[in-house]
PDB file of N, CA and C in Angstrom:
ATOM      1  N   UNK A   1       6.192 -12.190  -8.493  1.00  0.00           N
ATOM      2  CA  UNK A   1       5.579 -10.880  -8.419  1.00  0.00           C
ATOM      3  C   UNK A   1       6.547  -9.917  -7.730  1.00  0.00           C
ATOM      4  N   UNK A   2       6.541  -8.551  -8.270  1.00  0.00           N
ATOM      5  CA  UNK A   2       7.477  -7.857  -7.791  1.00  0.00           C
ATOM      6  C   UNK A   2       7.022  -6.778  -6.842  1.00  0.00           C
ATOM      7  N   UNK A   3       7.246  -6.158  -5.892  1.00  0.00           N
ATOM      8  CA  UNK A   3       6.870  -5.416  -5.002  1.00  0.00           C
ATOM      9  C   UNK A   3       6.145  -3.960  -5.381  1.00  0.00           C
ATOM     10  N   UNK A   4       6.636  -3.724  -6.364  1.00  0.00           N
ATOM     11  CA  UNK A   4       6.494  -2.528  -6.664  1.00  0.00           C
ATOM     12  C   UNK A   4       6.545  -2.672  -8.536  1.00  0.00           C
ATOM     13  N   UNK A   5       4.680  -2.774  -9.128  1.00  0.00           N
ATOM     14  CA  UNK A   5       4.668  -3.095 -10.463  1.00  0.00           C
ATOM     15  C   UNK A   5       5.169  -1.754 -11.298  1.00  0.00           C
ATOM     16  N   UNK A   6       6.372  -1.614 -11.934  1.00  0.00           N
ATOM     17  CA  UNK A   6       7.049  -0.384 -12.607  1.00  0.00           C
ATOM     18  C   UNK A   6       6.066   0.301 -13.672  1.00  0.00           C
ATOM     19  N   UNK A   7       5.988  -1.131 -14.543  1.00  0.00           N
ATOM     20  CA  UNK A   7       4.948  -1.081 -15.661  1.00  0.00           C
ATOM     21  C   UNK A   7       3.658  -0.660 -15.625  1.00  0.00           C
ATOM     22  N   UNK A   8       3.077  -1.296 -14.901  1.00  0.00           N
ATOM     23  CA  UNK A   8       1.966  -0.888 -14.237  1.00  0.00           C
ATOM     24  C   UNK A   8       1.575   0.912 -13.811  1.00  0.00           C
ATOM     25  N   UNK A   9       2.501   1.104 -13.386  1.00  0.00           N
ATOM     26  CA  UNK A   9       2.736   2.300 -12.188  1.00  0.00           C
ATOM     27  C   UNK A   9       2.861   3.453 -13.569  1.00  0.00           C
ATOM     28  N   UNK A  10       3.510   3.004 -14.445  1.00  0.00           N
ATOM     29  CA  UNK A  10       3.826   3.713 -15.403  1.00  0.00           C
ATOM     30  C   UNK A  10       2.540   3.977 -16.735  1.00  0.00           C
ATOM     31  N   UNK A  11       2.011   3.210 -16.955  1.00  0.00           N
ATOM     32  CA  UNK A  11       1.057   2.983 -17.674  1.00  0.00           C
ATOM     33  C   UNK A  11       0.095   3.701 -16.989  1.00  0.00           C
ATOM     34  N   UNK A  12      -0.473   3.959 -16.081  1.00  0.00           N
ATOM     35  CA  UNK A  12      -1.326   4.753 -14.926  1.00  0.00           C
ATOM     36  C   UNK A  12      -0.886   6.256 -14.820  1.00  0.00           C
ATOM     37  N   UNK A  13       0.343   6.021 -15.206  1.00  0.00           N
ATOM     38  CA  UNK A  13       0.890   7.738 -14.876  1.00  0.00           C
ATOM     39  C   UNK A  13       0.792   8.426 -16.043  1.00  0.00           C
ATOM     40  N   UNK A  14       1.005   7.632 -17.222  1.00  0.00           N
ATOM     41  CA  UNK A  14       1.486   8.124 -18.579  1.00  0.00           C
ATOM     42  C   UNK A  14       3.151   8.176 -18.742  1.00  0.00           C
ATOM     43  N   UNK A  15       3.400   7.449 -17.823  1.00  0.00           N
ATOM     44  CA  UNK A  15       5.397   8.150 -17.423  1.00  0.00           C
ATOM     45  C   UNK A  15       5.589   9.222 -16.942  1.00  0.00           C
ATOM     46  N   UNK A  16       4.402  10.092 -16.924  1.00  0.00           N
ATOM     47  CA  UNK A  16       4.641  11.194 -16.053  1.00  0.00           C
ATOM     48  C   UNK A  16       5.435  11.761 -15.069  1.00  0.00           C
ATOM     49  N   UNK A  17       6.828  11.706 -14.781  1.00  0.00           N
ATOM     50  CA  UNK A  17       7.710  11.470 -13.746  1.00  0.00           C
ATOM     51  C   UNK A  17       7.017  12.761 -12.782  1.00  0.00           C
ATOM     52  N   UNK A  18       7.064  13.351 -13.186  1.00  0.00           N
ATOM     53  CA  UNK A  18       6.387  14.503 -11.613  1.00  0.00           C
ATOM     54  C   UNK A  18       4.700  14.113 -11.224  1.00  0.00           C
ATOM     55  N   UNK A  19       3.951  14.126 -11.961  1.00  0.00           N
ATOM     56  CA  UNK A  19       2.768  12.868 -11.568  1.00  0.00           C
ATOM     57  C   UNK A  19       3.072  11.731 -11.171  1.00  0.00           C
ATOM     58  N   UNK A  20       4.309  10.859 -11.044  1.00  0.00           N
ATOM     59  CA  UNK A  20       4.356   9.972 -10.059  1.00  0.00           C
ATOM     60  C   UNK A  20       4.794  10.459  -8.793  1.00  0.00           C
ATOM     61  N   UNK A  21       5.976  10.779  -8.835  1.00  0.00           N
ATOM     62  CA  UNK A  21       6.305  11.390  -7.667  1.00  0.00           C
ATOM     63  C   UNK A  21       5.134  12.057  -6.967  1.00  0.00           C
ATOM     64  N   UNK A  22       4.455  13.111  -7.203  1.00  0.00           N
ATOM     65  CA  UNK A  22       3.177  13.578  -6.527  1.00  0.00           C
ATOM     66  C   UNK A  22       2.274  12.533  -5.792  1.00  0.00           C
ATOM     67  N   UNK A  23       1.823  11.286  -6.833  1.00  0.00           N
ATOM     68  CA  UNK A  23       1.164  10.227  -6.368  1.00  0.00           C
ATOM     69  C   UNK A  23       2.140   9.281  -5.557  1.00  0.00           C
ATOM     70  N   UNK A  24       2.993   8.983  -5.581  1.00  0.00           N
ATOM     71  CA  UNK A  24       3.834   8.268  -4.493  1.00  0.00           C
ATOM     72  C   UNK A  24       3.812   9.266  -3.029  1.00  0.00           C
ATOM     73  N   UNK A  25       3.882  10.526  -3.168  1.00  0.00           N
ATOM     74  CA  UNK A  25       4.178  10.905  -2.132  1.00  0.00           C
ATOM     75  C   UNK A  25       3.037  11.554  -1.686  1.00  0.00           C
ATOM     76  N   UNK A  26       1.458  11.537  -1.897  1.00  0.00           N
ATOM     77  CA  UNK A  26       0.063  11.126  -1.726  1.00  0.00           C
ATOM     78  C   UNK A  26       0.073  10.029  -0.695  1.00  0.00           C
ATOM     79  N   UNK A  27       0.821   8.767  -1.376  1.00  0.00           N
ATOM     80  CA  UNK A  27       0.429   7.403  -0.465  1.00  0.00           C
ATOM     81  C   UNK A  27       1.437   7.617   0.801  1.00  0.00           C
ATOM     82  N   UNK A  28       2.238   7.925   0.527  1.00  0.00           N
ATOM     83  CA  UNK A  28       3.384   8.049   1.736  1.00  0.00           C
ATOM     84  C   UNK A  28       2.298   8.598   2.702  1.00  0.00           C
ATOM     85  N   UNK A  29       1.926  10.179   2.625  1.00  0.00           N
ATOM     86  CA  UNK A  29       1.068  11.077   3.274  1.00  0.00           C
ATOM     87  C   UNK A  29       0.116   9.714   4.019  1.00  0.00           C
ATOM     88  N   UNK A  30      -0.634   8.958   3.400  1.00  0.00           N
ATOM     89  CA  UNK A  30      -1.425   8.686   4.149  1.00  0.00           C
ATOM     90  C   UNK A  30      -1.120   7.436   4.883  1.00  0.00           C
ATOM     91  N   UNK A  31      -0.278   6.784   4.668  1.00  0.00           N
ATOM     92  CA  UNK A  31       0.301   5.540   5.784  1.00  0.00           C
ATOM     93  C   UNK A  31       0.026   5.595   7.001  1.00  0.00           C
ATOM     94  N   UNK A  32       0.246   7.107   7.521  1.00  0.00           N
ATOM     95  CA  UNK A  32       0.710   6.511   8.995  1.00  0.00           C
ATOM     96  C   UNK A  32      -1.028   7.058  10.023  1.00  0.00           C
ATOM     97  N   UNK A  33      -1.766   7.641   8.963  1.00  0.00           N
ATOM     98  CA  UNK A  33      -3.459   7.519   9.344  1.00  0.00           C
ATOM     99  C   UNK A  33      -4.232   6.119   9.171  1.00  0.00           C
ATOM    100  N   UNK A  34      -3.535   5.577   8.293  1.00  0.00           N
ATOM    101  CA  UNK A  34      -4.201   4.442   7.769  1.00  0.00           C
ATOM    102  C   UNK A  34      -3.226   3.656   9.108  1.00  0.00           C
ATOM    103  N   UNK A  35      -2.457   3.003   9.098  1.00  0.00           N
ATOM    104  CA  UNK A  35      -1.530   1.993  10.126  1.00  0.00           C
ATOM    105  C   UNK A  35      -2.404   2.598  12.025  1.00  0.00           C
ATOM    106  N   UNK A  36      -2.443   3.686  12.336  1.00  0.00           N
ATOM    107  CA  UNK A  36      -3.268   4.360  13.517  1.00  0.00           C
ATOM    108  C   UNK A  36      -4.709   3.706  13.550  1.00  0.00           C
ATOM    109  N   UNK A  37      -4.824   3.582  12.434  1.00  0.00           N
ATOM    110  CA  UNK A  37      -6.511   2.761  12.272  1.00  0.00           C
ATOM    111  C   UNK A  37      -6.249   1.062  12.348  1.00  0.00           C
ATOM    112  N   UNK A  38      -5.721   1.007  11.976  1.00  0.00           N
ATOM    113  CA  UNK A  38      -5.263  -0.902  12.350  1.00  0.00           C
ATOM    114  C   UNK A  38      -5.095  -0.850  13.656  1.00  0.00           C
ATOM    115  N   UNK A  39      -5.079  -0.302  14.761  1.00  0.00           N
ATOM    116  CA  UNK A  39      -5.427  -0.789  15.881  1.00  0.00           C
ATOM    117  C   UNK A  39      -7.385  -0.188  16.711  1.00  0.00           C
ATOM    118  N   UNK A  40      -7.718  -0.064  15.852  1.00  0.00           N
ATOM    119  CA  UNK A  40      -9.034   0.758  16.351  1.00  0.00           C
ATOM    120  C   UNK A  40     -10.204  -0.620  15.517  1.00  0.00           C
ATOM    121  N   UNK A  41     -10.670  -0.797  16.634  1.00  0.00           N
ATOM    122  CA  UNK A  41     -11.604  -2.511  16.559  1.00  0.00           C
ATOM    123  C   UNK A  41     -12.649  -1.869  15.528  1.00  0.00           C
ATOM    124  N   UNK A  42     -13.280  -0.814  15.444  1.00  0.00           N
ATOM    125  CA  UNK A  42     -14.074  -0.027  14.655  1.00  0.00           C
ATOM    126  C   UNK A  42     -13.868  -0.144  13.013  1.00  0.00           C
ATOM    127  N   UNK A  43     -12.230   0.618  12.954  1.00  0.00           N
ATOM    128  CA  UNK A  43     -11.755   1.557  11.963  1.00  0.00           C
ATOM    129  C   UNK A  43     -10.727   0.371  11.098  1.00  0.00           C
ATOM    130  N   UNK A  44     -10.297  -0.810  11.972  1.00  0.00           N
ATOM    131  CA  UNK A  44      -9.137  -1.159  10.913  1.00  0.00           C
ATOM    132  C   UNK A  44      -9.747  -1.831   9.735  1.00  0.00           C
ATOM    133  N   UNK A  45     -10.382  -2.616   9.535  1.00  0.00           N
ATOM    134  CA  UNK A  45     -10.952  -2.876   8.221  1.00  0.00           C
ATOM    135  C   UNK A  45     -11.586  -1.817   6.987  1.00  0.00           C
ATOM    136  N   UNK A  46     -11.813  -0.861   7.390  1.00  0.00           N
ATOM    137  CA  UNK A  46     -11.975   0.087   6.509  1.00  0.00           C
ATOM    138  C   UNK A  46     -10.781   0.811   5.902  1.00  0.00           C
ATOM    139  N   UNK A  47      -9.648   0.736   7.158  1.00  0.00           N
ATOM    140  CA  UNK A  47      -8.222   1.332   6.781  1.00  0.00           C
ATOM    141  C   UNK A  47      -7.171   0.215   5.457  1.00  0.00           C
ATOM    142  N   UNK A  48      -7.583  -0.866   5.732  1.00  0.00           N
ATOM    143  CA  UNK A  48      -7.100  -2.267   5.184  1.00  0.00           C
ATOM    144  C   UNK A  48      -7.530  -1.936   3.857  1.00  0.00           C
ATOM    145  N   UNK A  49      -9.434  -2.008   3.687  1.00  0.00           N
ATOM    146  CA  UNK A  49      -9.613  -1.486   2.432  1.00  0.00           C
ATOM    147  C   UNK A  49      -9.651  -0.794   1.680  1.00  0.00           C
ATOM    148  N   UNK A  50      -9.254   0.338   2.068  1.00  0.00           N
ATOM    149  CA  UNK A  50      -8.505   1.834   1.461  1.00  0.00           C
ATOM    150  C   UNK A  50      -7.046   1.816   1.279  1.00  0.00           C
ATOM    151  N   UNK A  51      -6.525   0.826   1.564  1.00  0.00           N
ATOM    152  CA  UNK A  51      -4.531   0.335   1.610  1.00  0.00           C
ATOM    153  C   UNK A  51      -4.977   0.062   0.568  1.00  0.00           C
ATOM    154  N   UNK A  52      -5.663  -1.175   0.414  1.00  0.00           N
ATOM    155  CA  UNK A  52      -5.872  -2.155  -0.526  1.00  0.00           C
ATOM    156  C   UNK A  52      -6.279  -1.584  -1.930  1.00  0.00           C
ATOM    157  N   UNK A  53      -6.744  -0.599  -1.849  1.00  0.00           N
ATOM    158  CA  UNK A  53      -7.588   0.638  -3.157  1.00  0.00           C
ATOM    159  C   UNK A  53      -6.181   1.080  -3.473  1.00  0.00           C
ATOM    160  N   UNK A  54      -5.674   1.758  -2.590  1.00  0.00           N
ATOM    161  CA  UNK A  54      -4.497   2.689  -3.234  1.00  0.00           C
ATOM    162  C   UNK A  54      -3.404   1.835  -3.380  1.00  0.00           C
ATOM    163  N   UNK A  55      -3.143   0.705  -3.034  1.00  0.00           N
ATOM    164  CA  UNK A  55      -2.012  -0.040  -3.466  1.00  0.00           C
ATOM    165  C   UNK A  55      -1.949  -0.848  -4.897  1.00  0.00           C
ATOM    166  N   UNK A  56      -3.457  -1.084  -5.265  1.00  0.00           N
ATOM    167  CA  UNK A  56      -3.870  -1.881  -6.226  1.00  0.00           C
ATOM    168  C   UNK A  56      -3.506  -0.556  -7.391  1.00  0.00           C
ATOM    169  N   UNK A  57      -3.921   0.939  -7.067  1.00  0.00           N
ATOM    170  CA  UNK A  57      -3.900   1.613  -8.055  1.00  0.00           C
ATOM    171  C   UNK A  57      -2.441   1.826  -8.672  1.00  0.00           C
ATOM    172  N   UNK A  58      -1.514   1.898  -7.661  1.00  0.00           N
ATOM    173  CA  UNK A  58      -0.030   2.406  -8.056  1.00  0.00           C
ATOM    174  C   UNK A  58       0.873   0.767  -8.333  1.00  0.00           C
ATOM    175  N   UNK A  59       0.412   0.081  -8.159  1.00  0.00           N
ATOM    176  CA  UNK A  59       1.133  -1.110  -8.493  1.00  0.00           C
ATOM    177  C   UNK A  59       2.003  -1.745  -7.739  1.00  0.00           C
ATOM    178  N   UNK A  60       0.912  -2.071  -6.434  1.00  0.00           N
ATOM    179  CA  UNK A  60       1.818  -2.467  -5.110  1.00  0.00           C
ATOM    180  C   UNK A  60       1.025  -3.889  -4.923  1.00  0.00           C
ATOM    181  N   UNK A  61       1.149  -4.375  -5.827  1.00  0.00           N
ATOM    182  CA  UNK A  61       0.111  -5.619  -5.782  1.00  0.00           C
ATOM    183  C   UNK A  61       0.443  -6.729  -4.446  1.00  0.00           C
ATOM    184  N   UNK A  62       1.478  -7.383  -3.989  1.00  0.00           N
ATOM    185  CA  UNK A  62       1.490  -7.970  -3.027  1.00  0.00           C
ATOM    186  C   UNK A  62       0.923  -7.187  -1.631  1.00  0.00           C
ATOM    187  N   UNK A  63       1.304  -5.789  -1.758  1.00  0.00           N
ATOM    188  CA  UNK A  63       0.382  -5.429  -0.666  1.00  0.00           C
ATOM    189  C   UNK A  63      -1.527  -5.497  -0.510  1.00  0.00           C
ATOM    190  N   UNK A  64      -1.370  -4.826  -1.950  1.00  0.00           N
ATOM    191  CA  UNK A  64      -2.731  -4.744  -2.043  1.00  0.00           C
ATOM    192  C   UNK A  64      -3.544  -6.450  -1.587  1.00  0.00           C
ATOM    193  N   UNK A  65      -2.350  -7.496  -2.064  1.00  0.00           N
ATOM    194  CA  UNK A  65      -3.007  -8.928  -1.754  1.00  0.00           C
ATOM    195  C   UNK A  65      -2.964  -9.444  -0.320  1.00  0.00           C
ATOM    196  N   UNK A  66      -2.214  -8.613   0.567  1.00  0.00           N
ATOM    197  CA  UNK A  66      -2.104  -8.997   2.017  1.00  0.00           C
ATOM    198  C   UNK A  66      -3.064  -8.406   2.418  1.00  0.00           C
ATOM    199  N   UNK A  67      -3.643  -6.889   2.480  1.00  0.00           N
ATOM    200  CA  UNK A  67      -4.663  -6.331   2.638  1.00  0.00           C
ATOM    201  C   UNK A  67      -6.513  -6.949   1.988  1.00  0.00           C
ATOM    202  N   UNK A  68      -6.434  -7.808   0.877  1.00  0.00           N
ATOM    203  CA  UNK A  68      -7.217  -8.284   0.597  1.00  0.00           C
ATOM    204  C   UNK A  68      -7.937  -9.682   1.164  1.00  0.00           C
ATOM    205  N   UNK A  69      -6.657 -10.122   1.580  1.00  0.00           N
ATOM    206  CA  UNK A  69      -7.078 -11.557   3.268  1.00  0.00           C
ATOM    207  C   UNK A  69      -6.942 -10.679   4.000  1.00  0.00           C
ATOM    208  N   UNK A  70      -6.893  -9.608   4.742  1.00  0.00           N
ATOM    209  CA  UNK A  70      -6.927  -9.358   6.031  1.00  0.00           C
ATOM    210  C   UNK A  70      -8.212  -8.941   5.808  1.00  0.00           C
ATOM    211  N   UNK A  71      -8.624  -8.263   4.972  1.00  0.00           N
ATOM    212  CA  UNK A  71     -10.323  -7.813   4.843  1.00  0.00           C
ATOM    213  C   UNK A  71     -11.009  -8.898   4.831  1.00  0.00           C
ATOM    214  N   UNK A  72     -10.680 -10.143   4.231  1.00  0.00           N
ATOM    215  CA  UNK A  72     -12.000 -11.753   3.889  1.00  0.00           C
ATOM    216  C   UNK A  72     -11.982 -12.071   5.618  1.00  0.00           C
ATOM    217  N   UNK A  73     -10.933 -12.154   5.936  1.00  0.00           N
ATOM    218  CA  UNK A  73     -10.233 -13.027   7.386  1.00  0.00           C
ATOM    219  C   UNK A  73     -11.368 -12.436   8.712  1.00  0.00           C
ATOM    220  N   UNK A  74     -11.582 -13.464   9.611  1.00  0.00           N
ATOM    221  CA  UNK A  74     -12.392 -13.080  10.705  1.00  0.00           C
ATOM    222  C   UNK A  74     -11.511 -12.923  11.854  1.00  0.00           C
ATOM    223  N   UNK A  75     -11.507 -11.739  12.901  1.00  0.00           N
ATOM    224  CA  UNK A  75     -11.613 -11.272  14.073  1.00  0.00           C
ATOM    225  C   UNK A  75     -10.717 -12.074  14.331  1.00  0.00           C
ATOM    226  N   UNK A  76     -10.671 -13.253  14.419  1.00  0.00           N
ATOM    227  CA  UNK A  76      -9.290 -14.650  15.451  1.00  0.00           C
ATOM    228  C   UNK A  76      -8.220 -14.236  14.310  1.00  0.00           C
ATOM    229  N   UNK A  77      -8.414 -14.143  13.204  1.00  0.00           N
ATOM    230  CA  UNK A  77      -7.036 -14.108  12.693  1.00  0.00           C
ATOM    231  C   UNK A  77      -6.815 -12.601  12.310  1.00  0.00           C
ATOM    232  N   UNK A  78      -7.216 -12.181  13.240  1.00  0.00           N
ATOM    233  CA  UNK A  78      -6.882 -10.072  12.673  1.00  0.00           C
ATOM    234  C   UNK A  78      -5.479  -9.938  12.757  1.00  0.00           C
ATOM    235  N   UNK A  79      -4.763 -10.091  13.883  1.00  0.00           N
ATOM    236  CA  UNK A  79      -3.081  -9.768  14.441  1.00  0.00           C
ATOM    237  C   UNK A  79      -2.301 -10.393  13.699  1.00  0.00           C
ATOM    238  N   UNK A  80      -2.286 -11.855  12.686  1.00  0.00           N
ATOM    239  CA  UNK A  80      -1.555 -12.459  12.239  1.00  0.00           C
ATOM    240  C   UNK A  80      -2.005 -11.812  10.659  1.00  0.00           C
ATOM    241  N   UNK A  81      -3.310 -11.528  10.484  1.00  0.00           N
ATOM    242  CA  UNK A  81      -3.215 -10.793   9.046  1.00  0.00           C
ATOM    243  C   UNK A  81      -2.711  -9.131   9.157  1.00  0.00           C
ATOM    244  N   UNK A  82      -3.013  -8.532  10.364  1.00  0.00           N
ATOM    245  CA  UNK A  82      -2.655  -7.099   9.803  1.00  0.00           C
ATOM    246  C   UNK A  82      -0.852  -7.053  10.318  1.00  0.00           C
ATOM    247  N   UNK A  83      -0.518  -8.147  10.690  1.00  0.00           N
ATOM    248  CA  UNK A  83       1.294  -8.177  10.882  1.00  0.00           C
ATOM    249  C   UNK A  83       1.747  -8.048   9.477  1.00  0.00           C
ATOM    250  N   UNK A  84       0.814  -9.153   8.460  1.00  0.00           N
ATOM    251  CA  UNK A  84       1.432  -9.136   7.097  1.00  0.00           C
ATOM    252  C   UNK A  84       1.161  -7.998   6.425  1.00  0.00           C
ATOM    253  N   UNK A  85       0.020  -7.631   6.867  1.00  0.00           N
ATOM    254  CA  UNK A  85      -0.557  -6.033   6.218  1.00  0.00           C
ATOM    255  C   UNK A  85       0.731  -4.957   5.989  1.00  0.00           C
ATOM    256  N   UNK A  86       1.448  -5.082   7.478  1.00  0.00           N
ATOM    257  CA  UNK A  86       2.500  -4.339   8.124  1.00  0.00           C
ATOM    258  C   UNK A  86       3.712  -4.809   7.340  1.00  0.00           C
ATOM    259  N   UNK A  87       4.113  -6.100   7.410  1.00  0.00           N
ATOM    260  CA  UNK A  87       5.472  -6.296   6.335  1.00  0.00           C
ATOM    261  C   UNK A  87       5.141  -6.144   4.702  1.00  0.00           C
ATOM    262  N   UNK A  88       4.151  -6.490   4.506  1.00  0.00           N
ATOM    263  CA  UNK A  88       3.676  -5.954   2.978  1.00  0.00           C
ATOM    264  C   UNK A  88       4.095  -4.766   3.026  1.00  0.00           C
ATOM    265  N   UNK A  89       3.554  -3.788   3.533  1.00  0.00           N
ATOM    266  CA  UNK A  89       3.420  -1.956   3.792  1.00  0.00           C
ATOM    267  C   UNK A  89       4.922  -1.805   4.105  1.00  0.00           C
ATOM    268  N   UNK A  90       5.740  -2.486   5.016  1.00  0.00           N
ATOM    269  CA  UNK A  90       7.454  -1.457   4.853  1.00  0.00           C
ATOM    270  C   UNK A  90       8.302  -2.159   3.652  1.00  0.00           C
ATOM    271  N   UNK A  91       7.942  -3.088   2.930  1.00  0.00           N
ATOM    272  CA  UNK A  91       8.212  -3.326   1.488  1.00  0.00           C
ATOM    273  C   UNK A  91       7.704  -2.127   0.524  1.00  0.00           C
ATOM    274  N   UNK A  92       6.743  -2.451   0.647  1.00  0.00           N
ATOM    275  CA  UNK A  92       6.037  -1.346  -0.641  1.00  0.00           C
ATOM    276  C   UNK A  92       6.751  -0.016  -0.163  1.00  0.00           C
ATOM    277  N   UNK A  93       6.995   0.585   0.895  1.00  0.00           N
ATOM    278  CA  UNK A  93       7.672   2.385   1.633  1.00  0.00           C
ATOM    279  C   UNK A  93       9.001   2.201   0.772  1.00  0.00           C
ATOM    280  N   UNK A  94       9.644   1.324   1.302  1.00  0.00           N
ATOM    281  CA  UNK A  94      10.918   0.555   0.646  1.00  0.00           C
ATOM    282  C   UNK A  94      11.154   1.056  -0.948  1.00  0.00           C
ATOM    283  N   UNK A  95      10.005   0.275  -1.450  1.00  0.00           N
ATOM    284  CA  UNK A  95      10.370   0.233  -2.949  1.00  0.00           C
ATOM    285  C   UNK A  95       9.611   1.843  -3.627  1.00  0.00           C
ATOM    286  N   UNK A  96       9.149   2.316  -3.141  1.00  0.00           N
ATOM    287  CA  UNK A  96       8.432   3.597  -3.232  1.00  0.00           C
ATOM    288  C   UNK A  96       9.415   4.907  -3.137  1.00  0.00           C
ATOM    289  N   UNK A  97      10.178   4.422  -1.966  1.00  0.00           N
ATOM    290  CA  UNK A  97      11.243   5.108  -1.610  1.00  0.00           C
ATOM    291  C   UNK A  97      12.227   5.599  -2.400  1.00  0.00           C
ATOM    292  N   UNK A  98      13.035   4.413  -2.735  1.00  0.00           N
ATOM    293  CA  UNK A  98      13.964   3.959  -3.837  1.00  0.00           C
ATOM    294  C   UNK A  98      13.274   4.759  -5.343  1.00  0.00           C
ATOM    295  N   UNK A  99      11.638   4.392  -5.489  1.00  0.00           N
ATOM    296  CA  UNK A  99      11.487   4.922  -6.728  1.00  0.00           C
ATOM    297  C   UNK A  99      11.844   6.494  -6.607  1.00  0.00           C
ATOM    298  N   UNK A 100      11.444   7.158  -5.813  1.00  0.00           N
ATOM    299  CA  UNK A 100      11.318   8.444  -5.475  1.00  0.00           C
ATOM    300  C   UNK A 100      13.117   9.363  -5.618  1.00  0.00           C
ATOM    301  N   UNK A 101      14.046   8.171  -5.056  1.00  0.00           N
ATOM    302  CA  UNK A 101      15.077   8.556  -4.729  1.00  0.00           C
ATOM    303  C   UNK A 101      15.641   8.696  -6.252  1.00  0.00           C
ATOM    304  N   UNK A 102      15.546   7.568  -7.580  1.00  0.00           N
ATOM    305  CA  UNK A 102      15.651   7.555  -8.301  1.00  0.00           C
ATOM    306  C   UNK A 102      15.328   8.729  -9.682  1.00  0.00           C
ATOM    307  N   UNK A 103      15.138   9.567  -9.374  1.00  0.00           N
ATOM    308  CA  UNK A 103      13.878  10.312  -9.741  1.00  0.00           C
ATOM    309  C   UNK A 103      14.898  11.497 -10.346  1.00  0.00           C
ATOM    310  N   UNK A 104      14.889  11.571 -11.549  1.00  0.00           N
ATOM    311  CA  UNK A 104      15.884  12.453 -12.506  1.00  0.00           C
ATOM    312  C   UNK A 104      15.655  13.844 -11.751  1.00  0.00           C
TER     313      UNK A 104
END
């Protein structure tokens, strides 16, 4: 599985290159509200499953699948799932990045 589904991402956009870019840089926007909520005992599971929504949509599937055990997972294993939440998430910035940079 690749970090960042092209095909996927593309098929969703229409190829739209300025509709992706817009939607890549949508998710960027909201990272660092969503990551602020992973430490709030309240808020991080709701933040996890809103990663998990918008990662599944743009074709960030390994994230979206780290975020999907950290949502099943109970309370003892929160810190060891939202760490992966966290290396999932600067992969996906990574490859998001790169797409963006790429960008005719």
């Amino acid at each position: 599985m690749h970090v960042f589904d092209r095909v996927h991402f593309d098929a969703m956009t229409a190829g739209d290159r300025a509709l992706q870019i817009e939607v890549l840089g949508l998710f960027r926007d909201t990272v660092s509200s969503v990551r602020a909520a992973f430490s709030d005992d309240a808020r991080w599971r709701d933040a996890v499953h809103t990663l998990k929504g918008s990662a599944r949509g743009i074709g960030l599937s390994e994230l979206a699948e780290a975020c999907e055990q950290a949502e099943a997972g109970g309370e003892a294993d929160r810190a060891a799932a939202l760490a992966r939440v966290e290396a999932r998430l600067d992969e996906a910035l990574a490859a998001v990045e790169q797409f963006i940079a790429a960008a005719p």
